[in-house]
Protein backbone atom coordinates (compact mmCIF):
# COMPACT_ATOMS: atom_id res chain seq x y z
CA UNK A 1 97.33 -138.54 61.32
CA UNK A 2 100.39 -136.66 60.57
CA UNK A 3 100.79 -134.90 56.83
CA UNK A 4 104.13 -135.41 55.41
CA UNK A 5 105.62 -133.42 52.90
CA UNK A 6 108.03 -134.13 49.79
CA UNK A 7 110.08 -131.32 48.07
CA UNK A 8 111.25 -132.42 44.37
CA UNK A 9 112.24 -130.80 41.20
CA UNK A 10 109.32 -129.59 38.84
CA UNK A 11 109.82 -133.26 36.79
CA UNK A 12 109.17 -135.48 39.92
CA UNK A 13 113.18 -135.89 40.40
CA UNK A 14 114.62 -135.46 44.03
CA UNK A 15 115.72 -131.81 44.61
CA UNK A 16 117.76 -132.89 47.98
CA UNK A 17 120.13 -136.05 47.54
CA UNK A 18 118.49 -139.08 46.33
CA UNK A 19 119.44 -142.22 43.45
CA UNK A 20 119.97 -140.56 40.29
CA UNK A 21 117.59 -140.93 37.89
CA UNK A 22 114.93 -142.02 39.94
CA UNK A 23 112.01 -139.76 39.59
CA UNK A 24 108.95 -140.10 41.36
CA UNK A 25 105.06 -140.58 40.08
CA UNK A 26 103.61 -137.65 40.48
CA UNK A 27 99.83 -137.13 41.26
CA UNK A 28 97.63 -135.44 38.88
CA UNK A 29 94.34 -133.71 39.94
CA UNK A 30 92.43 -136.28 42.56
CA UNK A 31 94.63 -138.88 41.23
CA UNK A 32 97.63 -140.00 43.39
CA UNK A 33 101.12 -141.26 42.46
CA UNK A 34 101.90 -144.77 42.10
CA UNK A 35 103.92 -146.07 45.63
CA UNK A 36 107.79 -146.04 44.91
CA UNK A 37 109.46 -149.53 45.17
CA UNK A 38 109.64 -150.48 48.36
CA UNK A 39 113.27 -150.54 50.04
CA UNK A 40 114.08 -152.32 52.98
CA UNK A 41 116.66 -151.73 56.41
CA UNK A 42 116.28 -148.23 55.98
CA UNK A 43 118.51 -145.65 57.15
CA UNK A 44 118.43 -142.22 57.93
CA UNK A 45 120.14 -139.60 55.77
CA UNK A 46 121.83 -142.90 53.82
CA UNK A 47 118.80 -145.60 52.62
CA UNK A 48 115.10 -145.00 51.65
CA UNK A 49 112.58 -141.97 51.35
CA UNK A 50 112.50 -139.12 53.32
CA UNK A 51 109.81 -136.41 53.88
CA UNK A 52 109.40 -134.04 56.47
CA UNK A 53 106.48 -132.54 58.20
CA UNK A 54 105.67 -128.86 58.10
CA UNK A 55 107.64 -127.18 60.55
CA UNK A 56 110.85 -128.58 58.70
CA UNK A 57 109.91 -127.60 54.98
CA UNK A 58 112.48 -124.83 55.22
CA UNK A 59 115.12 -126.59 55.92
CA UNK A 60 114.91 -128.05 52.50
CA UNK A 61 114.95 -126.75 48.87
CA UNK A 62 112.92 -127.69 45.74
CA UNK A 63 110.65 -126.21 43.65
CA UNK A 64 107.61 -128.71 43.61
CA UNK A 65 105.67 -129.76 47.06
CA UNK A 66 103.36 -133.00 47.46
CA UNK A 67 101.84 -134.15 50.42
CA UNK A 68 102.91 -137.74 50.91
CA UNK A 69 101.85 -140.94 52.84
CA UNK A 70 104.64 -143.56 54.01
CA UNK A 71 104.58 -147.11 54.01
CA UNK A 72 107.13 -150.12 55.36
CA UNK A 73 109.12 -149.26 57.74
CA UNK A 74 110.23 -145.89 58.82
CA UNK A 75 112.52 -143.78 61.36
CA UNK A 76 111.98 -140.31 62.45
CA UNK A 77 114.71 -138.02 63.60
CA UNK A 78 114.16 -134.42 65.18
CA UNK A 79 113.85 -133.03 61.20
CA UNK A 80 112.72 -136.26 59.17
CA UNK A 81 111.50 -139.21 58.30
CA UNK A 82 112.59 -141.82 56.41
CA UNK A 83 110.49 -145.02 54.97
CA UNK A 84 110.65 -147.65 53.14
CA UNK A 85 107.96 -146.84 50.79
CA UNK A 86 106.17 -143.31 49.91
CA UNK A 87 103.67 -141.83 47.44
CA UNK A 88 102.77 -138.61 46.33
CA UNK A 89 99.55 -137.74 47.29
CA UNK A 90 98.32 -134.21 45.70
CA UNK A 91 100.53 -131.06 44.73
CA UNK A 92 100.36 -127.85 46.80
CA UNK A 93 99.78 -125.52 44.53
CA UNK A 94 100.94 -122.23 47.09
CA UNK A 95 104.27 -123.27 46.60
CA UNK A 96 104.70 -121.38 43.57
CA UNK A 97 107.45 -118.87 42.57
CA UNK A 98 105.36 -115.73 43.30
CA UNK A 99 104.05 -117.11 46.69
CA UNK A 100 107.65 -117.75 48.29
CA UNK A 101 109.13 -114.44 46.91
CA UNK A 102 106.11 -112.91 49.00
CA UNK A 103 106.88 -115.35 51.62
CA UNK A 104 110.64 -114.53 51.54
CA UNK A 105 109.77 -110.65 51.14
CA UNK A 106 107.40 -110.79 54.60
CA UNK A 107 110.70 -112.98 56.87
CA UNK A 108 113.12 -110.21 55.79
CA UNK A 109 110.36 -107.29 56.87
CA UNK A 110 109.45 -109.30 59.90
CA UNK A 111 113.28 -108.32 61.47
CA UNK A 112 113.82 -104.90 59.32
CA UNK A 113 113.01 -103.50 62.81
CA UNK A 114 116.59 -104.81 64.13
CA UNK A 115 118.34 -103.34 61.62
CA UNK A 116 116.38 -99.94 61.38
CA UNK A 117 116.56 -99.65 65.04
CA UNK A 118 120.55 -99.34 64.83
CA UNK A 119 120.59 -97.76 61.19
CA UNK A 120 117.27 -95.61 60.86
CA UNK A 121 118.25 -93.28 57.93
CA UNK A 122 119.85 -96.35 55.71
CA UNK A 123 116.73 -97.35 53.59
CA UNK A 124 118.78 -100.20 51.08
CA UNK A 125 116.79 -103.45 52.97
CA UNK A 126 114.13 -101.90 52.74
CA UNK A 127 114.12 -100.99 49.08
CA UNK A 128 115.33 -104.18 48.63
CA UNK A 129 112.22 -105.96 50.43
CA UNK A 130 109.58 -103.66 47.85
CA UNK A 131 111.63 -104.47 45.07
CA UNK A 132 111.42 -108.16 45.90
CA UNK A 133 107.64 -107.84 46.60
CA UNK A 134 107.58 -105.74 42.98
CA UNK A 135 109.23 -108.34 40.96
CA UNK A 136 107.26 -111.61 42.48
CA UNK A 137 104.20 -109.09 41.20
CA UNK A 138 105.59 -108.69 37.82
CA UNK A 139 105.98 -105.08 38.22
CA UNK A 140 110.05 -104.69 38.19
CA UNK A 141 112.86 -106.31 35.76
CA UNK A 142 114.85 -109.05 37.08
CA UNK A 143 118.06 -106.13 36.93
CA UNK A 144 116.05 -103.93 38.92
CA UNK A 145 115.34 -106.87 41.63
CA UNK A 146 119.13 -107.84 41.71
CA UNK A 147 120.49 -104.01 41.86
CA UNK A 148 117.96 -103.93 44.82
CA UNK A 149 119.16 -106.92 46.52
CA UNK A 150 122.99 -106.21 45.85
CA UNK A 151 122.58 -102.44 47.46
CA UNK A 152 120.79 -104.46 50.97
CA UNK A 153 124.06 -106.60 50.49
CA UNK A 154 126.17 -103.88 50.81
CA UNK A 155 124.42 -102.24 53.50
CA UNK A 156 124.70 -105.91 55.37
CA UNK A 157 128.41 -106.01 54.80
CA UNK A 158 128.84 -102.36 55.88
CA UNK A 159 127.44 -102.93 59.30
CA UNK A 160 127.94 -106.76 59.93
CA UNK A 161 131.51 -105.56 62.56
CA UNK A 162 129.32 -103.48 64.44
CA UNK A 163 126.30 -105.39 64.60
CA UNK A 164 125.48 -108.98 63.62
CA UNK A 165 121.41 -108.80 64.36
CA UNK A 166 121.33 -106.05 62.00
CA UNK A 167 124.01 -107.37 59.53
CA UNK A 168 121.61 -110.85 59.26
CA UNK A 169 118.65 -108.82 58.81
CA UNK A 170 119.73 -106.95 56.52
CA UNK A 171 120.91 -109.96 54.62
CA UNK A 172 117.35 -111.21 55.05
CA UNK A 173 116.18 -108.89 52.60
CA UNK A 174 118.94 -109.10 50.21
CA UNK A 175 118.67 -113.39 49.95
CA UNK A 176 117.75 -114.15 46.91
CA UNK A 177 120.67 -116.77 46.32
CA UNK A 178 120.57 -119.99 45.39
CA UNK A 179 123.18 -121.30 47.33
CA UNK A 180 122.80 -119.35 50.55
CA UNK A 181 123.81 -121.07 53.84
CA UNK A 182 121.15 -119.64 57.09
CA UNK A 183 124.44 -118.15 58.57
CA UNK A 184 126.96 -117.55 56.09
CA UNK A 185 127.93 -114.33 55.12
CA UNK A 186 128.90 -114.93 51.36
CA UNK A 187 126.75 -116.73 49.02
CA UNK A 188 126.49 -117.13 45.07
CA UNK A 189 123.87 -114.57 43.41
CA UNK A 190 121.18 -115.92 41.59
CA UNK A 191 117.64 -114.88 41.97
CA UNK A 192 115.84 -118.57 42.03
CA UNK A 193 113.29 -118.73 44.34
CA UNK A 194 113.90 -122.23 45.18
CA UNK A 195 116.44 -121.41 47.69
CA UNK A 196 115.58 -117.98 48.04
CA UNK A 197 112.71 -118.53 50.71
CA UNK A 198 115.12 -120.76 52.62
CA UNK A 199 118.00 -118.25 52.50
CA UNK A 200 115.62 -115.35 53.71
CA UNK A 201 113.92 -117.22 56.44
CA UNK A 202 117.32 -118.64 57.61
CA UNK A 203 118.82 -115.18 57.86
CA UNK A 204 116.09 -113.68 60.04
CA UNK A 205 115.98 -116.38 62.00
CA UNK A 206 119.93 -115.73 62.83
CA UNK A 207 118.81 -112.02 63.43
CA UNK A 208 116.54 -112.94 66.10
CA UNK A 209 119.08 -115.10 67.47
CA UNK A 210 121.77 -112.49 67.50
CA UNK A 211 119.71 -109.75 68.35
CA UNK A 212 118.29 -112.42 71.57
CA UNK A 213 121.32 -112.99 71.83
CA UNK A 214 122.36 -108.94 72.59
CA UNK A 215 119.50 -108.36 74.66
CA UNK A 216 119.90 -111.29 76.93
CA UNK A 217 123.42 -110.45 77.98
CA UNK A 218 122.43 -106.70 78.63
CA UNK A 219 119.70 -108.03 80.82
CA UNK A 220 122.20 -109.94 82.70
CA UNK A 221 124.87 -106.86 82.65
CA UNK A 222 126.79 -108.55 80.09
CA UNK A 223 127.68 -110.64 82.20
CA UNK A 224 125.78 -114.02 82.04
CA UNK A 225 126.57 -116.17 78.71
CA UNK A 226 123.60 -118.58 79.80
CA UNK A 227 121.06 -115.89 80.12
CA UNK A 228 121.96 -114.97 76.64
CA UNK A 229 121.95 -118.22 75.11
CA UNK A 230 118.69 -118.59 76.42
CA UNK A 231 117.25 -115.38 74.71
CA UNK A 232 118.81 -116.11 71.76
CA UNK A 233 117.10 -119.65 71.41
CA UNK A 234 113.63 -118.58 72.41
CA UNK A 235 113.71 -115.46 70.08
CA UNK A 236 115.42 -117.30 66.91
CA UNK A 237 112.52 -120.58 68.21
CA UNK A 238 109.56 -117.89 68.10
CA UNK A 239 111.00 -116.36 64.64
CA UNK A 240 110.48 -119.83 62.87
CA UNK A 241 107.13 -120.22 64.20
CA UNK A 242 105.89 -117.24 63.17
CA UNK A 243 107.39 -118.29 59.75
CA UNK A 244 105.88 -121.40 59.65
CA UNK A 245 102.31 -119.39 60.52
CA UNK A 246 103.49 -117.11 57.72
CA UNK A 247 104.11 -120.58 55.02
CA UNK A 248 100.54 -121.73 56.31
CA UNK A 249 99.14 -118.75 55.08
CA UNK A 250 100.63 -118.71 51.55
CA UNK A 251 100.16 -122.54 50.83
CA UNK A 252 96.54 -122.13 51.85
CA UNK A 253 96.79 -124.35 54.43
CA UNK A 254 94.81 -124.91 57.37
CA UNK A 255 96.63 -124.29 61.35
């Protein structure tokens, strides 16, 4: 049986599109939510309730997770599914501010090596991974965390014409922003953690895909766009499932 998954706002109100207003019954303990009214001719992206499975939970933003069961009818695309009916079965507790810091900390560090590789004695992404890890821990100020992450910003925008692997990785450690896009260079500041996971994951992901990306055309002699198309896919497809290993860890779930 597959698990599905619902992101939501702490209050049980949808975090990613939705009817406003509506707000969903939330389970409590062993007991689960109440099933949502049932809606019928569903639609993807446009009519009913969507959840995703695992593998898709960062492509998504909220700061409360439930597993869910569905009910009625339902569609599945490559990223979701949408039903007619759902209900909240139990909250996961490891999604928790401190966990995805950590978890957004460890995708940054997981591609430092691309940009350390090209810029060994610049030390700002780094400084600004420990200084993420130090403030999920309660051990730094919220200024300290941001003066962190806006000295790996710089260091990302100093490199990213030389270098985009390097430049994303680099941005890696410095996403903490709520409204970062996986392969945007600007975003808004804020250090909310509810996007901050996604932003971080998304921009080492696009570091292995660049950096693939690199080492597939020198393999061909720069001269075969397919061969590094190819790298870039399988490096950027192996960096989201060793994120997705890393997620299982930190929401205590099983593989």
């Amino acid at each position: 049986m597959k698990t599905y998954y619902k992101i939501l706002n702490l209050d049980g109100t949808p975090s990613n599109g939705g009817y406003d207003g509506f707000r969903y019954s939330l389970p409590a303990g062993r007991k689960k939510g109440k099933w949502t009214p049932e809606i019928k001719d569903v639609r993807l992206c446009s009519r009913g309730y969507h959840v995703v499975e695992l593998e898709h939970l960062l492509d998504w933003r909220g700061m409360l997770l439930c597993t869910a069961e569905i009910g009625g009818e339902f569609w599945h695309d490559a990223t979701k599914t949408v039903a007619g009916k759902i209900r909240l079965l139990r909250i996961v507790p490891g999604w928790n501010g401190k966990n995805l810091r950590l978890f957004a900390a460890d995708c940054a560090e997981h591609v430092l090596p691309i940009f350390e590789k090209r810029y060994p004695n610049d030390n700002r992404p780094r400084l600004a991974i420990e200084a993420a890890r130090d403030f999920a821990m309660g051990k730094i100020s919220i200024e300290a965390r941001l003066k962190a992450r806006d000295d790996a910003d710089a260091a990302a925008i100093a490199v990213a014409t030389y270098y985009a692997a390097a430049a994303y990785a680099a941005y890696s450690a410095a996403a903490y922003a709520e409204h970062a896009h996986h392969y945007a260079v600007g975003y808004a500041a804020a250090a909310h953690y509810a996007s901050a996971y996604a932003g971080a994951a998304g921009y080492a992901t696009a570091a292995a895909y660049a950096a693939g990306c690199a080492a597939g055309a020198d393999t061909a002699a720069g001269a075969d766009a397919a061969a590094g198309a190819d790298a870039a896919y399988a490096a950027a497809t192996a960096e989201k499932k060793w994120q997705i290993n890393r997620l299982r860890f930190y929401l205590g779930l099983s593989a």
